[in-house]
N, C-alpha and C. Protein backbone atom coordinates (compact mmCIF):
# COMPACT_ATOMS: atom_id res chain seq x y z
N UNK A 1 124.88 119.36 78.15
CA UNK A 1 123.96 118.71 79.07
C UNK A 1 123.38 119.77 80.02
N UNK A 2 122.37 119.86 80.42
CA UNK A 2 121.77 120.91 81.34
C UNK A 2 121.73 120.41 82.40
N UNK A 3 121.69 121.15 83.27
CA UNK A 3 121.98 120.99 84.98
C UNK A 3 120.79 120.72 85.74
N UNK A 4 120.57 120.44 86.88
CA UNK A 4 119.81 120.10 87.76
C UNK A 4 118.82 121.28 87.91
N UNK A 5 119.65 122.44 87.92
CA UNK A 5 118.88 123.57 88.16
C UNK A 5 118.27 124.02 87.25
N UNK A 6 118.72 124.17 85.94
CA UNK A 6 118.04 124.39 84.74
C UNK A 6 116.55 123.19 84.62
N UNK A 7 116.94 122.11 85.19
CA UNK A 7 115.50 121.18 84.81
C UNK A 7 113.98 121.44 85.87
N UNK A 8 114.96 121.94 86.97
CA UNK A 8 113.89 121.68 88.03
C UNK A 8 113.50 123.68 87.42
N UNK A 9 113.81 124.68 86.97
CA UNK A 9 113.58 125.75 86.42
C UNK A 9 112.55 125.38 85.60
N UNK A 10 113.08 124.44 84.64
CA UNK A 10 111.42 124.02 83.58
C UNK A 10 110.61 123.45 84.42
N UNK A 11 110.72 122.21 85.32
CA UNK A 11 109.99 121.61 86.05
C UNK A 11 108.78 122.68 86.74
N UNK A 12 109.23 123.69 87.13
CA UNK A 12 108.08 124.31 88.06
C UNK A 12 107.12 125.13 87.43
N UNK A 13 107.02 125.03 86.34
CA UNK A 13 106.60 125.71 85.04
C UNK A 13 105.44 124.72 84.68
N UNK A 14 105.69 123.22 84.42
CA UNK A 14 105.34 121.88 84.31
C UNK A 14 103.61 121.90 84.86
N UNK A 15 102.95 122.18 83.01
CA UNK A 15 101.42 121.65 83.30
C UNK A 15 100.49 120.63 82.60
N UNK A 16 101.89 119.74 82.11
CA UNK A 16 101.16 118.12 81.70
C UNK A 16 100.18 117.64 81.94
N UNK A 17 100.20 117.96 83.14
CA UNK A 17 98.90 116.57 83.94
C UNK A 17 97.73 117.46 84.74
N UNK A 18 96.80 116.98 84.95
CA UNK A 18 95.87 117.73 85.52
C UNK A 18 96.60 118.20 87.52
N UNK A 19 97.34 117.38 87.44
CA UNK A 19 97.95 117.88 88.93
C UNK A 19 98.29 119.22 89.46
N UNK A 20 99.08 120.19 88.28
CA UNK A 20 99.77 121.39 88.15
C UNK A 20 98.22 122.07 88.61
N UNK A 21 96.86 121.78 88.51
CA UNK A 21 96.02 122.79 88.60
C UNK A 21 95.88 123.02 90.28
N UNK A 22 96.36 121.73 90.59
CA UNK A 22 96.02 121.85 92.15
C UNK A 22 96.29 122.32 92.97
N UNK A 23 98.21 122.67 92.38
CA UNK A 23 99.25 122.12 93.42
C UNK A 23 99.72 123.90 93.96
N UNK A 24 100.19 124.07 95.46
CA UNK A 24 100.48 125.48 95.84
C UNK A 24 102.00 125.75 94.55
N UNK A 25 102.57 124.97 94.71
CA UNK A 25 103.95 124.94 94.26
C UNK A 25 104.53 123.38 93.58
N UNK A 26 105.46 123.12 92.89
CA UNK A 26 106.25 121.73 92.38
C UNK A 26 107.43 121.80 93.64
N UNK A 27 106.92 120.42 93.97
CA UNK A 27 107.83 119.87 94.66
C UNK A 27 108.90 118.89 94.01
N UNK A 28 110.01 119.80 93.59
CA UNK A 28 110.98 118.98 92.70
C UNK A 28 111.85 117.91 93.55
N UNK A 29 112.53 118.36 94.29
CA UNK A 29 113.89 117.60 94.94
C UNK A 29 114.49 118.27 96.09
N UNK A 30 115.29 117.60 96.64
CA UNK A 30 115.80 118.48 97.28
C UNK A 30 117.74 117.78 97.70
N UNK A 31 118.58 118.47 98.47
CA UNK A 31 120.06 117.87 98.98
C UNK A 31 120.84 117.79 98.06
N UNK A 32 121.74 117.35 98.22
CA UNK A 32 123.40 117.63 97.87
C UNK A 32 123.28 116.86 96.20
N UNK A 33 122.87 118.08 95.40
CA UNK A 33 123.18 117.11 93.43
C UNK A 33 124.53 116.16 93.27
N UNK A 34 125.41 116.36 94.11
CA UNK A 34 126.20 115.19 93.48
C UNK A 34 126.13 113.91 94.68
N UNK A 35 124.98 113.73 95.13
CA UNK A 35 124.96 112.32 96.13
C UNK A 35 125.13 111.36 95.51
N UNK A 36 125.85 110.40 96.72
CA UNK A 36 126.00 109.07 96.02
C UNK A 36 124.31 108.21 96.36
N UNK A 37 123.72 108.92 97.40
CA UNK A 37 122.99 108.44 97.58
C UNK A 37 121.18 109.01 97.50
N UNK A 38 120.33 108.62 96.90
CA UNK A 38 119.02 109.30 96.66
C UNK A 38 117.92 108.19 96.76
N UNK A 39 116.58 109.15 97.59
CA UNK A 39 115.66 108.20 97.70
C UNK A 39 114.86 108.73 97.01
N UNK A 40 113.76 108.36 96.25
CA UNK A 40 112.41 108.26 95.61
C UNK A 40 111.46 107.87 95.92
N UNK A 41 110.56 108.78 97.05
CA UNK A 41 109.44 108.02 97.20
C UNK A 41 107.79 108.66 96.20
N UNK A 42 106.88 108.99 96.68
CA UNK A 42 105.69 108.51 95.36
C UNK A 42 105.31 110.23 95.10
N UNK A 43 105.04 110.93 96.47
CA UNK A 43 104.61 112.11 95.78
C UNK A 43 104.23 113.33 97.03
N UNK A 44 104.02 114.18 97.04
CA UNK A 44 104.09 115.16 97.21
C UNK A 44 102.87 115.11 98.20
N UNK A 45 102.34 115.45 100.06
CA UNK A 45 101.43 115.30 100.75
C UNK A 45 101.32 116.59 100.80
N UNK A 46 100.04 117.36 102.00
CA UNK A 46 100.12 118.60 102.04
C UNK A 46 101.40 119.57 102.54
N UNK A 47 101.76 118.69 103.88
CA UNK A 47 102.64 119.42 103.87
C UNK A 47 103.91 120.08 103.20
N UNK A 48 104.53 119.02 102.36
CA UNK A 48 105.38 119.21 100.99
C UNK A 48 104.79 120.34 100.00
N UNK A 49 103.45 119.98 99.67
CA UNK A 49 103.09 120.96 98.75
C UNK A 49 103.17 122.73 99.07
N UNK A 50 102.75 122.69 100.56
CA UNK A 50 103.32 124.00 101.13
C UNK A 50 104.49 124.35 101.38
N UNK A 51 105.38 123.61 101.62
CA UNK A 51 106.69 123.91 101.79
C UNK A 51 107.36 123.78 100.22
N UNK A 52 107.14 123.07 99.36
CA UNK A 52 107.82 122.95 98.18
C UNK A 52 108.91 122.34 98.69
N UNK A 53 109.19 121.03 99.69
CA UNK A 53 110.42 120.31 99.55
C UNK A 53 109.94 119.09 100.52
N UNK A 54 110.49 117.68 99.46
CA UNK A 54 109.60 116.30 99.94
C UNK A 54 110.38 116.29 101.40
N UNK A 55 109.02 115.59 101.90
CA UNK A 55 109.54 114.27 102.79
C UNK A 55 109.45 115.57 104.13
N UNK A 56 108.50 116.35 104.64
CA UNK A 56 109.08 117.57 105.19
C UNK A 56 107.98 117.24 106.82
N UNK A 57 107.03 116.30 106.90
CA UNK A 57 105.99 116.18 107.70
C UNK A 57 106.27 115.47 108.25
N UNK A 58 105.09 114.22 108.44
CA UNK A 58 105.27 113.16 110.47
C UNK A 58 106.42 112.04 109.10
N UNK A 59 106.24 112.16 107.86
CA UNK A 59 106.96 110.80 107.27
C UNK A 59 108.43 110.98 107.32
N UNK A 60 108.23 112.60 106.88
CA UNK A 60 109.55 113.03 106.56
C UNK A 60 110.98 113.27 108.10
N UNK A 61 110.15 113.58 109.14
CA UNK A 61 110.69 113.56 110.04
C UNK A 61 111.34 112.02 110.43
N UNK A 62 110.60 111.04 110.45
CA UNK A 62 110.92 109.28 110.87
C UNK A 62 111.85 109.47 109.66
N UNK A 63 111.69 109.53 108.31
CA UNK A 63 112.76 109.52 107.19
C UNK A 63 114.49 109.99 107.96
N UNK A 64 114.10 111.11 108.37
CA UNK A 64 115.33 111.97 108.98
C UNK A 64 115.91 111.08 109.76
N UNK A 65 115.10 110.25 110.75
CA UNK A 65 115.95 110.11 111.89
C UNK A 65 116.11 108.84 112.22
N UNK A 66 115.58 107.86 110.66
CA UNK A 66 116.25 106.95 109.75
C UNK A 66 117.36 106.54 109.56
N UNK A 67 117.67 107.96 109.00
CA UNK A 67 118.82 108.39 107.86
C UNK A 67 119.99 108.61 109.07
N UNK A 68 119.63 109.34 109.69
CA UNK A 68 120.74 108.97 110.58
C UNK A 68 121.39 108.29 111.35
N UNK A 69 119.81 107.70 111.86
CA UNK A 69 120.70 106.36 113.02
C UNK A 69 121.13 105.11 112.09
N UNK A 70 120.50 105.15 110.82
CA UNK A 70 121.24 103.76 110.31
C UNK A 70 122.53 104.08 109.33
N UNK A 71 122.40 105.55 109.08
CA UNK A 71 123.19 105.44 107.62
C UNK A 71 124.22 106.37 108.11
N UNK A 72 124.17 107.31 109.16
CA UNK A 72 124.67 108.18 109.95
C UNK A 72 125.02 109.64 109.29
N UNK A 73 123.76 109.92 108.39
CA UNK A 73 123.72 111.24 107.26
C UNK A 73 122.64 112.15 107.95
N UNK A 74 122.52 113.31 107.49
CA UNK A 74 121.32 113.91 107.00
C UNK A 74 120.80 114.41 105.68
N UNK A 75 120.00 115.15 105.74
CA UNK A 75 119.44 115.34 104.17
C UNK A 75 119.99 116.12 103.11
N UNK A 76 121.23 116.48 103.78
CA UNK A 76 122.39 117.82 103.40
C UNK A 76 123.33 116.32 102.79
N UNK A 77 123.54 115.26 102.96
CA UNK A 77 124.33 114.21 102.02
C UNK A 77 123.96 112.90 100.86
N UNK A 78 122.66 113.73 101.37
CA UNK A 78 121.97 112.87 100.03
C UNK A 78 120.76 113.19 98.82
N UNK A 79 120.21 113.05 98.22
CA UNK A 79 119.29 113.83 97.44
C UNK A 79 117.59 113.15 97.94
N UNK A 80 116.77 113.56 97.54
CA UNK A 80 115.62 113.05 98.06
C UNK A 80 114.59 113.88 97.19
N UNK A 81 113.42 112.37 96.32
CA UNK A 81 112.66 113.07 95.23
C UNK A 81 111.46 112.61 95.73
N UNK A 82 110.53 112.58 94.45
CA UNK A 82 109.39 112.12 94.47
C UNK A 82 109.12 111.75 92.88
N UNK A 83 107.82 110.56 92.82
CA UNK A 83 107.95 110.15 91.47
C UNK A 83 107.00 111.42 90.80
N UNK A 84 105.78 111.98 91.22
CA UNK A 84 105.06 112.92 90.97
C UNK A 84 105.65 114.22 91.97
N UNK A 85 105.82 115.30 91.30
CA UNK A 85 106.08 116.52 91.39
C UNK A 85 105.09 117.49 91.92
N UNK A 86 103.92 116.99 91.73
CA UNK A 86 102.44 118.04 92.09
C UNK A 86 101.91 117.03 93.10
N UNK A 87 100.93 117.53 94.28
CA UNK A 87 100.12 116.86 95.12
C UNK A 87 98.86 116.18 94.77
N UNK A 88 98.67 114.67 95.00
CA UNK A 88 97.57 114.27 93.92
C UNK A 88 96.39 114.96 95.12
N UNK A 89 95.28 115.30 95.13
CA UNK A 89 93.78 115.62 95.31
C UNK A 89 93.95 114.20 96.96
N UNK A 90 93.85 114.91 97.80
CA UNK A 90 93.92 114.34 98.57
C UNK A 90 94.51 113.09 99.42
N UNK A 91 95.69 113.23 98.54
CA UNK A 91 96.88 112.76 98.91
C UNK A 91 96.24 111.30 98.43
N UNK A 92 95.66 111.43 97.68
CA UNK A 92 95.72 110.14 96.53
C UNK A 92 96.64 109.23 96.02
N UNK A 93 96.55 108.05 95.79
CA UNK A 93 97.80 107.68 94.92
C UNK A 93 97.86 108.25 93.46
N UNK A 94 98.99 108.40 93.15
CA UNK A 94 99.59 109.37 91.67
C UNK A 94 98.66 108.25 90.13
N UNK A 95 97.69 108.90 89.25
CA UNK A 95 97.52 107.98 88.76
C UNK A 95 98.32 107.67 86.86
N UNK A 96 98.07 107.06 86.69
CA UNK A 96 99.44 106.47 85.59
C UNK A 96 99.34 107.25 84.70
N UNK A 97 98.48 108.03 84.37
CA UNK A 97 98.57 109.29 83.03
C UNK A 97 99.82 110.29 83.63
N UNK A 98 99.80 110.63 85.29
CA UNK A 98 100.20 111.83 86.07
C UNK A 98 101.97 111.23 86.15
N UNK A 99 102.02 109.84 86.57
CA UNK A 99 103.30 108.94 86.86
C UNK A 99 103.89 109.37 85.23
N UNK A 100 103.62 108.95 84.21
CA UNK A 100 104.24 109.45 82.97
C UNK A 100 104.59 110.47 82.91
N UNK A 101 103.97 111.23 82.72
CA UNK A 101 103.71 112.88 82.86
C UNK A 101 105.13 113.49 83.55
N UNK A 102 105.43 112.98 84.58
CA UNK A 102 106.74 113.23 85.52
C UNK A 102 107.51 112.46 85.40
N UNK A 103 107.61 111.20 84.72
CA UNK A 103 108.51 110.63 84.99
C UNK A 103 109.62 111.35 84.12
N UNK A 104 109.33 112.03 83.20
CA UNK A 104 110.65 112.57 82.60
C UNK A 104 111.84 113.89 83.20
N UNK A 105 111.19 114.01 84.50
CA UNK A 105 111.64 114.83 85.48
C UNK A 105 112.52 114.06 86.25
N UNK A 106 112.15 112.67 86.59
CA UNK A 106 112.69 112.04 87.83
C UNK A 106 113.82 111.24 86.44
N UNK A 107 113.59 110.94 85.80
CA UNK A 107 114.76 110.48 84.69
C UNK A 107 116.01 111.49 84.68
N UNK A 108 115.61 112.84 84.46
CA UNK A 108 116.84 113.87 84.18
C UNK A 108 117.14 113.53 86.15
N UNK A 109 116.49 113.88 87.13
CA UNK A 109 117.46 113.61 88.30
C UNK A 109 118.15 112.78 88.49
N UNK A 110 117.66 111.25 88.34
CA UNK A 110 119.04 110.46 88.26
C UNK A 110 119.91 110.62 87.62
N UNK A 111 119.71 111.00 86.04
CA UNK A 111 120.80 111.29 85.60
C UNK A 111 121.62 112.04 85.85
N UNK A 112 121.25 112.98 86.22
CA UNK A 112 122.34 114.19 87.01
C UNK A 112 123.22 113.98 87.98
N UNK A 113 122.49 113.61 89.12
CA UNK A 113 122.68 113.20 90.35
C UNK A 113 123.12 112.31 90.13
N UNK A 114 122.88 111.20 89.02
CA UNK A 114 124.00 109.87 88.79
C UNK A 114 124.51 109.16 90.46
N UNK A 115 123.15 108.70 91.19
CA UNK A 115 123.86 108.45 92.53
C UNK A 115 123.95 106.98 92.62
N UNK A 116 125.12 106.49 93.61
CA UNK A 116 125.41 104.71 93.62
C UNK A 116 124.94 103.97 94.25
N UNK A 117 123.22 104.52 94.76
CA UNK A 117 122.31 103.90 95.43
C UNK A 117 120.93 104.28 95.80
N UNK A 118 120.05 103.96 94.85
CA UNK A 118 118.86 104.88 95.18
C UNK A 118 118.03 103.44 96.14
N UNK A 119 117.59 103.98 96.88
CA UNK A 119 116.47 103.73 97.87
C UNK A 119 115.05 104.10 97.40
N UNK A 120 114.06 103.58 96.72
CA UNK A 120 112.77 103.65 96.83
C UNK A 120 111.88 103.52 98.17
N UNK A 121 111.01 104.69 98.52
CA UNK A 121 110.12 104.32 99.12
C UNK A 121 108.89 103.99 98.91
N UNK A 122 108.48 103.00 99.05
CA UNK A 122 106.84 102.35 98.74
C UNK A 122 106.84 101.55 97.30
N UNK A 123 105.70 101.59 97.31
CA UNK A 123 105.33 100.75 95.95
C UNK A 123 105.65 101.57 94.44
N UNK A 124 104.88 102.55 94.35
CA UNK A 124 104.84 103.55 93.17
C UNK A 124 106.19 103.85 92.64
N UNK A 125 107.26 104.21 93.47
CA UNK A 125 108.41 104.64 93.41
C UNK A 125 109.54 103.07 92.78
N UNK A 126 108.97 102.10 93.51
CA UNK A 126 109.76 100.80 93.51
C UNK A 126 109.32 100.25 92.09
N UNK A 127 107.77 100.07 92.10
CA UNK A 127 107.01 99.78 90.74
C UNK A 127 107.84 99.93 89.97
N UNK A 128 108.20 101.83 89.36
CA UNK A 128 108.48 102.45 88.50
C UNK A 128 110.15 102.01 88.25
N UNK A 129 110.50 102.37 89.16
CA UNK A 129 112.43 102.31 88.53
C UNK A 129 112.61 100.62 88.67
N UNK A 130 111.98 99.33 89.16
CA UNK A 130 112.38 98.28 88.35
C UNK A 130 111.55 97.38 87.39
N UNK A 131 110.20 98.55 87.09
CA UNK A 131 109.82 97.95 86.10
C UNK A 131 108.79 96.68 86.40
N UNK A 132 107.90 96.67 87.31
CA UNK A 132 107.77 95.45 87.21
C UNK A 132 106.06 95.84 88.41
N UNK A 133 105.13 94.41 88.43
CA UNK A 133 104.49 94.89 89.08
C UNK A 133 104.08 94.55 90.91
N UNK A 134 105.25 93.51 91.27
CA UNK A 134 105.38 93.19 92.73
C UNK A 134 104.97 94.01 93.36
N UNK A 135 104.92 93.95 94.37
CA UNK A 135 104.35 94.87 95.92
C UNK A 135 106.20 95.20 96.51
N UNK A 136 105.67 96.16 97.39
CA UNK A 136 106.46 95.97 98.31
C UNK A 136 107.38 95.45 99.00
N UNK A 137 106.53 95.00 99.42
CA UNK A 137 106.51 93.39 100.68
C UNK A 137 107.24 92.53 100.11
N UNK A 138 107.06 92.38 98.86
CA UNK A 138 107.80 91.21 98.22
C UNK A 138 109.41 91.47 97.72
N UNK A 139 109.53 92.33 97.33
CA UNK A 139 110.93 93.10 96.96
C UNK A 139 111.20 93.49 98.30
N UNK A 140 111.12 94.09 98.94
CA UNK A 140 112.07 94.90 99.76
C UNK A 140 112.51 93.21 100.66
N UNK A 141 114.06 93.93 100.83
CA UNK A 141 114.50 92.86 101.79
C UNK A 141 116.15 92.68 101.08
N UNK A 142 116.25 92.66 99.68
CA UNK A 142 116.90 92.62 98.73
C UNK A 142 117.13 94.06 98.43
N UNK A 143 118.52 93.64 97.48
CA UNK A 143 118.73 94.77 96.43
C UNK A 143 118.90 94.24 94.93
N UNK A 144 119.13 95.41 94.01
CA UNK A 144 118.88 95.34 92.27
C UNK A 144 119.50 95.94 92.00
N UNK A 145 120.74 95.26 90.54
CA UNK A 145 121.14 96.10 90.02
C UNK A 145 120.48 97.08 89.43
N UNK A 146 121.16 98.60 89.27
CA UNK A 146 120.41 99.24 89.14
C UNK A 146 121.27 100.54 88.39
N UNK A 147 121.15 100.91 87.00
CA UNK A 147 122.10 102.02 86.30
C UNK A 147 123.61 101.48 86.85
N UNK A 148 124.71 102.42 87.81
CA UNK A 148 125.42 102.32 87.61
C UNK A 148 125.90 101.53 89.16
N UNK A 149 124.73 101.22 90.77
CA UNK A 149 124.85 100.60 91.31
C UNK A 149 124.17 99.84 91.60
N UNK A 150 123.12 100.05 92.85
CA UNK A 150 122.22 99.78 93.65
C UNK A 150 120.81 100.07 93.79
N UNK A 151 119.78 99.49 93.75
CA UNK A 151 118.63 100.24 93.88
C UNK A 151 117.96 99.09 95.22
N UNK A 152 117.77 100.00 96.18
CA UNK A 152 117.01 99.05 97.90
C UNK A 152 115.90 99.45 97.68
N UNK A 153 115.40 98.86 97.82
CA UNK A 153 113.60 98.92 97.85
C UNK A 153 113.29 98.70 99.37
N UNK A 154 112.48 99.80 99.79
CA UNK A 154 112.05 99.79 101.43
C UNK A 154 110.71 100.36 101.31
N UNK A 155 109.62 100.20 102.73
CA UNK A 155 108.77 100.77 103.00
C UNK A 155 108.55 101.81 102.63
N UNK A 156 107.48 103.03 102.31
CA UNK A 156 107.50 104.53 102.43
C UNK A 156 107.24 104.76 104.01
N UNK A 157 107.52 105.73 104.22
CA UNK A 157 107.60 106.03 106.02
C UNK A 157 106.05 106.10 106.58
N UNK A 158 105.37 106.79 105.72
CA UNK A 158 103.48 106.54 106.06
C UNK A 158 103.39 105.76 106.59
N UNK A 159 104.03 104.12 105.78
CA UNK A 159 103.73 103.10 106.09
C UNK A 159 104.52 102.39 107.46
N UNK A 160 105.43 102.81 107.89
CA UNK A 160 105.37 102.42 109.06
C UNK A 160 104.94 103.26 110.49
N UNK A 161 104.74 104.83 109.88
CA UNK A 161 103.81 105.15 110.91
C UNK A 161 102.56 104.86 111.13
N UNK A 162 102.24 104.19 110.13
CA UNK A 162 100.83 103.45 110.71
C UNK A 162 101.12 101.73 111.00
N UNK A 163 101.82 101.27 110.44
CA UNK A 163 102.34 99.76 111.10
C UNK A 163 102.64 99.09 111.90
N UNK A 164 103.54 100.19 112.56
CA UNK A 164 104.81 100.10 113.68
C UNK A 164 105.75 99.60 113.62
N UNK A 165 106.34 98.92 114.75
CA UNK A 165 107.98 98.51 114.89
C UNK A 165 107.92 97.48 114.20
N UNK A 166 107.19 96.87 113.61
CA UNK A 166 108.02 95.77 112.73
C UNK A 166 108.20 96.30 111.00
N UNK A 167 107.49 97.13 111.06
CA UNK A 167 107.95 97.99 109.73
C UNK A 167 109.20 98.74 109.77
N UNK A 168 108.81 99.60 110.82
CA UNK A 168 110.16 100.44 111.32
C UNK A 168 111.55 99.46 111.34
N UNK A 169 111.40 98.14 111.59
CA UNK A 169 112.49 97.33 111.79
C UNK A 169 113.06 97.24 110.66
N UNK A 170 112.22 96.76 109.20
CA UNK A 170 112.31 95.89 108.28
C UNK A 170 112.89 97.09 107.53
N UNK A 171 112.60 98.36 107.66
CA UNK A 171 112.83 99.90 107.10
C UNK A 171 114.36 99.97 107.71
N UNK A 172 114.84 99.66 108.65
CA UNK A 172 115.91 100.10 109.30
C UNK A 172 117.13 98.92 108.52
N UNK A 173 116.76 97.96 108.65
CA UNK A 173 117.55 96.56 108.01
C UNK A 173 117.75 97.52 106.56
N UNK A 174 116.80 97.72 105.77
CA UNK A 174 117.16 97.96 104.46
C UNK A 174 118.31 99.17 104.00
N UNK A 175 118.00 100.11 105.15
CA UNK A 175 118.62 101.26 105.70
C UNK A 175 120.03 100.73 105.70
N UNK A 176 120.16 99.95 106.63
CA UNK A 176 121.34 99.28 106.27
C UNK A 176 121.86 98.76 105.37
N UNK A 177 121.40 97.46 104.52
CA UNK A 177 121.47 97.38 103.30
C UNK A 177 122.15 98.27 102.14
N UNK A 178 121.22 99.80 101.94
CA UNK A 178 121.60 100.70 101.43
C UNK A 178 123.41 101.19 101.71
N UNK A 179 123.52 101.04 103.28
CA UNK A 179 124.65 101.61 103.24
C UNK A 179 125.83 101.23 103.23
N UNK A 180 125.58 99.63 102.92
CA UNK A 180 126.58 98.96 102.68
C UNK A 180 126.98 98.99 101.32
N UNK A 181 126.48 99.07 100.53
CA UNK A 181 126.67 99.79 98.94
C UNK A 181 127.08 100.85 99.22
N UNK A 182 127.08 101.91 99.92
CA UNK A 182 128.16 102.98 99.86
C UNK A 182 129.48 102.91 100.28
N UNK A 183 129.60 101.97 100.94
CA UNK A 183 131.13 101.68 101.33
C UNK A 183 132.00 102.84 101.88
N UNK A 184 132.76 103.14 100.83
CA UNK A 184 133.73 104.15 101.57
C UNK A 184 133.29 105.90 100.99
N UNK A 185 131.75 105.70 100.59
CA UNK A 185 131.61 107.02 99.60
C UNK A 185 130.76 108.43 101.14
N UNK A 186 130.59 107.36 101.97
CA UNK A 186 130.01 108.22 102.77
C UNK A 186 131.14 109.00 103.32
N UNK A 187 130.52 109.99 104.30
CA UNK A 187 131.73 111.17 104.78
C UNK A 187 132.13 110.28 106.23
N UNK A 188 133.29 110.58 106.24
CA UNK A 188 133.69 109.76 107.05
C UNK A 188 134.82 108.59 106.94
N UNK A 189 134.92 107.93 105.69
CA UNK A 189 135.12 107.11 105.11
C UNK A 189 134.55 105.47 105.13
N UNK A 190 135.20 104.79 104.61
CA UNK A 190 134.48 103.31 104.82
C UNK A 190 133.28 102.67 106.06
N UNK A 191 132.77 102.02 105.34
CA UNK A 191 131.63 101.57 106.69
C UNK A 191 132.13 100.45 106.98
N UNK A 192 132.25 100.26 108.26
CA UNK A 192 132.74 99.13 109.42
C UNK A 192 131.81 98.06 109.45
């Protein structure tokens, strides 16, 4: 079986889709390969594309400080992807030739990472791993079985920096959610 590192090695190589022409760098993944816990949200903005690691700007920061006040982690205990690997053309949504194209990237990360609770952010990301064509809005609130645990479906963080606190709320609940499926896997042990 090949490793995380060996895939994201081919991954940055990766010129399937017309995206690779755009992009500074592949933004593969990033945090701890054996998490129990990983989020997926849709794709790669400018700032990611310059840095080469998601979630790194105004989304990625609210993501951070998310992750901590509800789940009491940082990005060093969990993994964190994207469904597209390259930056779409103006921070576009990813379109379904490009979503294929990668999805066989974000397939080998779960598998690797094999984690007991992935968190989707947004639609694209949620769409994709349950298959189906609901919104958002309508899924999140709940969880799904999902491989070998959990899959929470929540907001992407964009979306509640432009929403506000009642997104931020409904983002934080799920937050929770999530971490009640980890139970005793977080550091620390069991959740109270």
């Amino acid at each position: 079986m090949r490793t995380l590192a060996e895939v994201r090695d081919d991954a940055i190589s990766c010129t399937k889709c017309p995206l690779a022409a755009g992009r500074t760098q592949v933004v593969f993944g990033v945090g701890n390969p054996d998490a129990d816990l990983m989020f997926v949200g849709e794709g790669p903005g400018r700032d990611e594309d310059l840095a080469g690691e998601p979630f790194v700007g105004r989304s990625g920061k609210l993501l951070d400080k998310l992750m901590m006040q509800e789940i009491g982690i940082d990005r060093s205990s969990c993994y964190i992807a994207n469904v597209v690997k390259c930056r779409p053309p103006q921070n576009r949504d990813p379109l379904p030739d490009e979503i294929i194209a990668c999805r066989p990237w974000l397939e080998s990360q779960l598998e690797l990472i094999d984690p007991n609770v992935v968190v989707t952010l947004g639609n694209f990301a949620t769409r994709l791993l349950l298959d189906t064509t609901e919104g958002i809005s309508r899924l999140r609130g709940r969880s799904y079985p999902y491989r070998r645990g959990h899959l929470v479906p929540t907001y992407h963080p964009a979306a509640a920096l432009r929403g506000g606190g009642e997104i931020v709320a409904e983002m934080r609940a799920d937050l929770v959610r999530a971490k009640s499926f980890l139970g005793g896997l977080l550091p620390g042990g069991p959740v109270t």
